[in-house]
C-alpha atoms as a PDB file:
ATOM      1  CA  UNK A   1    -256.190   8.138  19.763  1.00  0.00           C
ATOM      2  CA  UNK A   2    -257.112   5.349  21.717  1.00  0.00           C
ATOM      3  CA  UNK A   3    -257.474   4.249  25.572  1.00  0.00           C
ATOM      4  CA  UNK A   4    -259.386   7.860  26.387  1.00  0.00           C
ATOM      5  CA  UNK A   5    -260.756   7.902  29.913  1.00  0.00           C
ATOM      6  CA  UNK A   6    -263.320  10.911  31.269  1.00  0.00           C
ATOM      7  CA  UNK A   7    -261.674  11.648  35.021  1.00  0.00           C
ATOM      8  CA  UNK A   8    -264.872  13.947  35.601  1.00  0.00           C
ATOM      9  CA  UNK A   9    -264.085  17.340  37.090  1.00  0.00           C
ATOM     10  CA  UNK A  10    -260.323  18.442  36.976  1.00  0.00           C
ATOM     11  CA  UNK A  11    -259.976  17.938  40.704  1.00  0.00           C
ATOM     12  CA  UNK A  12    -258.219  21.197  42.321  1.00  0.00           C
ATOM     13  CA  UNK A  13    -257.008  22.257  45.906  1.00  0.00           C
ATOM     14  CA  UNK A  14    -259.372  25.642  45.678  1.00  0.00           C
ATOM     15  CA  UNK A  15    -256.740  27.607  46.223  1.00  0.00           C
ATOM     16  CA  UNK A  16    -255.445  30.836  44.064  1.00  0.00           C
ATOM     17  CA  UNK A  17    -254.375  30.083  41.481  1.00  0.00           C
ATOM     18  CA  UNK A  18    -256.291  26.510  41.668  1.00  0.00           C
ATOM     19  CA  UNK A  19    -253.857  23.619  41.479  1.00  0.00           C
ATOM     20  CA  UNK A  20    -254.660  20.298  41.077  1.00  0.00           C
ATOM     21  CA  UNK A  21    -254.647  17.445  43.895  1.00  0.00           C
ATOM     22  CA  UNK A  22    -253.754  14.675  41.721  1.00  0.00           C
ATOM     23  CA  UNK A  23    -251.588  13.145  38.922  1.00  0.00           C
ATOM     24  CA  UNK A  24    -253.531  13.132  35.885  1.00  0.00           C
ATOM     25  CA  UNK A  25    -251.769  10.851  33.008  1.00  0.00           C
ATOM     26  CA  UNK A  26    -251.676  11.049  28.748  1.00  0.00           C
ATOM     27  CA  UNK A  27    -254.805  10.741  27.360  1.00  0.00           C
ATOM     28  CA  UNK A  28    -257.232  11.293  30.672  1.00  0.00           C
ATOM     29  CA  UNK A  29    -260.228  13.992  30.070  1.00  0.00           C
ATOM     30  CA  UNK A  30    -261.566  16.464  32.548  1.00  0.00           C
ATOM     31  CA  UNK A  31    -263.992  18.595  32.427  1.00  0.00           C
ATOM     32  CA  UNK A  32    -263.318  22.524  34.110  1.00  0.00           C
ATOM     33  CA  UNK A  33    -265.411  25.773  34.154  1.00  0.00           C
ATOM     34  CA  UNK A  34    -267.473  23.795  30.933  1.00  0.00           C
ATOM     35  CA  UNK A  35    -264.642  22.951  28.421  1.00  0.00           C
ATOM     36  CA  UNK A  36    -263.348  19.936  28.338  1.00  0.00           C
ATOM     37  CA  UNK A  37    -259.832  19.254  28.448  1.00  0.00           C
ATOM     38  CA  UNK A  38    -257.101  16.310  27.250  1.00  0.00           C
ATOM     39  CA  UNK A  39    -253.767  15.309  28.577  1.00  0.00           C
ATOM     40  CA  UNK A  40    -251.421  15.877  25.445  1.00  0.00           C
ATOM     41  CA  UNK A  41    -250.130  12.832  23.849  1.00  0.00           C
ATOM     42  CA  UNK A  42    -246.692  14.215  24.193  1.00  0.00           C
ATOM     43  CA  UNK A  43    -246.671  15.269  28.103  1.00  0.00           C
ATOM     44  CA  UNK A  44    -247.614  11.682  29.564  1.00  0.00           C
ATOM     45  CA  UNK A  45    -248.787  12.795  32.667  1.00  0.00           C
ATOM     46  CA  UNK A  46    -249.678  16.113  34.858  1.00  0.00           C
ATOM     47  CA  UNK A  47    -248.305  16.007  38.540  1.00  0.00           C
ATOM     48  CA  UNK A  48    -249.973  16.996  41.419  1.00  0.00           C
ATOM     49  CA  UNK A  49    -249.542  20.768  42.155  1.00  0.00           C
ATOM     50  CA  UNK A  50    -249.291  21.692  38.515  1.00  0.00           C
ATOM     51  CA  UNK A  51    -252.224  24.924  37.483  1.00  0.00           C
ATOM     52  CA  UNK A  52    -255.161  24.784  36.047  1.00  0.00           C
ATOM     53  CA  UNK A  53    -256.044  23.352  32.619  1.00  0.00           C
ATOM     54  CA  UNK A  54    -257.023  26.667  31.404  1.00  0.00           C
ATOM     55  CA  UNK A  55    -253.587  28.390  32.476  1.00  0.00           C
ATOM     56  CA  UNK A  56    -251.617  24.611  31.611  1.00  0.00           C
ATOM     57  CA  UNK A  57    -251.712  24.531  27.945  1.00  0.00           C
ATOM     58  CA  UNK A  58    -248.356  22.822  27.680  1.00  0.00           C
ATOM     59  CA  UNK A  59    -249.990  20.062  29.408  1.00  0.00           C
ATOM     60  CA  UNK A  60    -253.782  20.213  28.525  1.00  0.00           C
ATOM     61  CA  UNK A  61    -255.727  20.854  25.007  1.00  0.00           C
ATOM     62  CA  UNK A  62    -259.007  21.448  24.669  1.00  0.00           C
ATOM     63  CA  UNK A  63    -260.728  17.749  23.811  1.00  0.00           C
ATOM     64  CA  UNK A  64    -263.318  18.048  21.118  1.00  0.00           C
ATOM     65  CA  UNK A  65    -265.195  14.562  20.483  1.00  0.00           C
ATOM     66  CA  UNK A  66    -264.638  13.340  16.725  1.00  0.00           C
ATOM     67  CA  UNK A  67    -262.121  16.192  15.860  1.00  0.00           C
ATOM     68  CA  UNK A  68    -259.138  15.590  13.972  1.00  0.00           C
ATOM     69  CA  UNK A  69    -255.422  16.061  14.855  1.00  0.00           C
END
């Protein structure tokens, strides 16, 4: 895996449930309620409005530095 960028804090509306407020795009990292999450390598991006990484798993995995596929 290569090109990995850290977006900082999944970036949400607030609302219930939280949904986020920008497109986030294969291979970006966030970080929400202290896990760390990774766009999947086969869902190249995550529109705006789409849930939480936590309730998003088709979109997100849980990123774990130096793991293996």
């Amino acid at each position: 895996m290569s090109n990995i960028i850290f977006r900082g804090g999944w970036d949400g509306d607030g609302g219930s449930p939280e949904l986020s407020i920008q497109t986030y795009y294969e291979n970006e990292v966030v970080l929400y309620g202290y896990i760390t999450y990774i766009v999947k390598t086969n869902n190249p991006l995550v529109p705006i409005g789409s849930p939480t990484p936590d309730q998003d798993m088709i979109n997100w995995d849980v990123f774990v530095p130096g793991g293996s596929d």
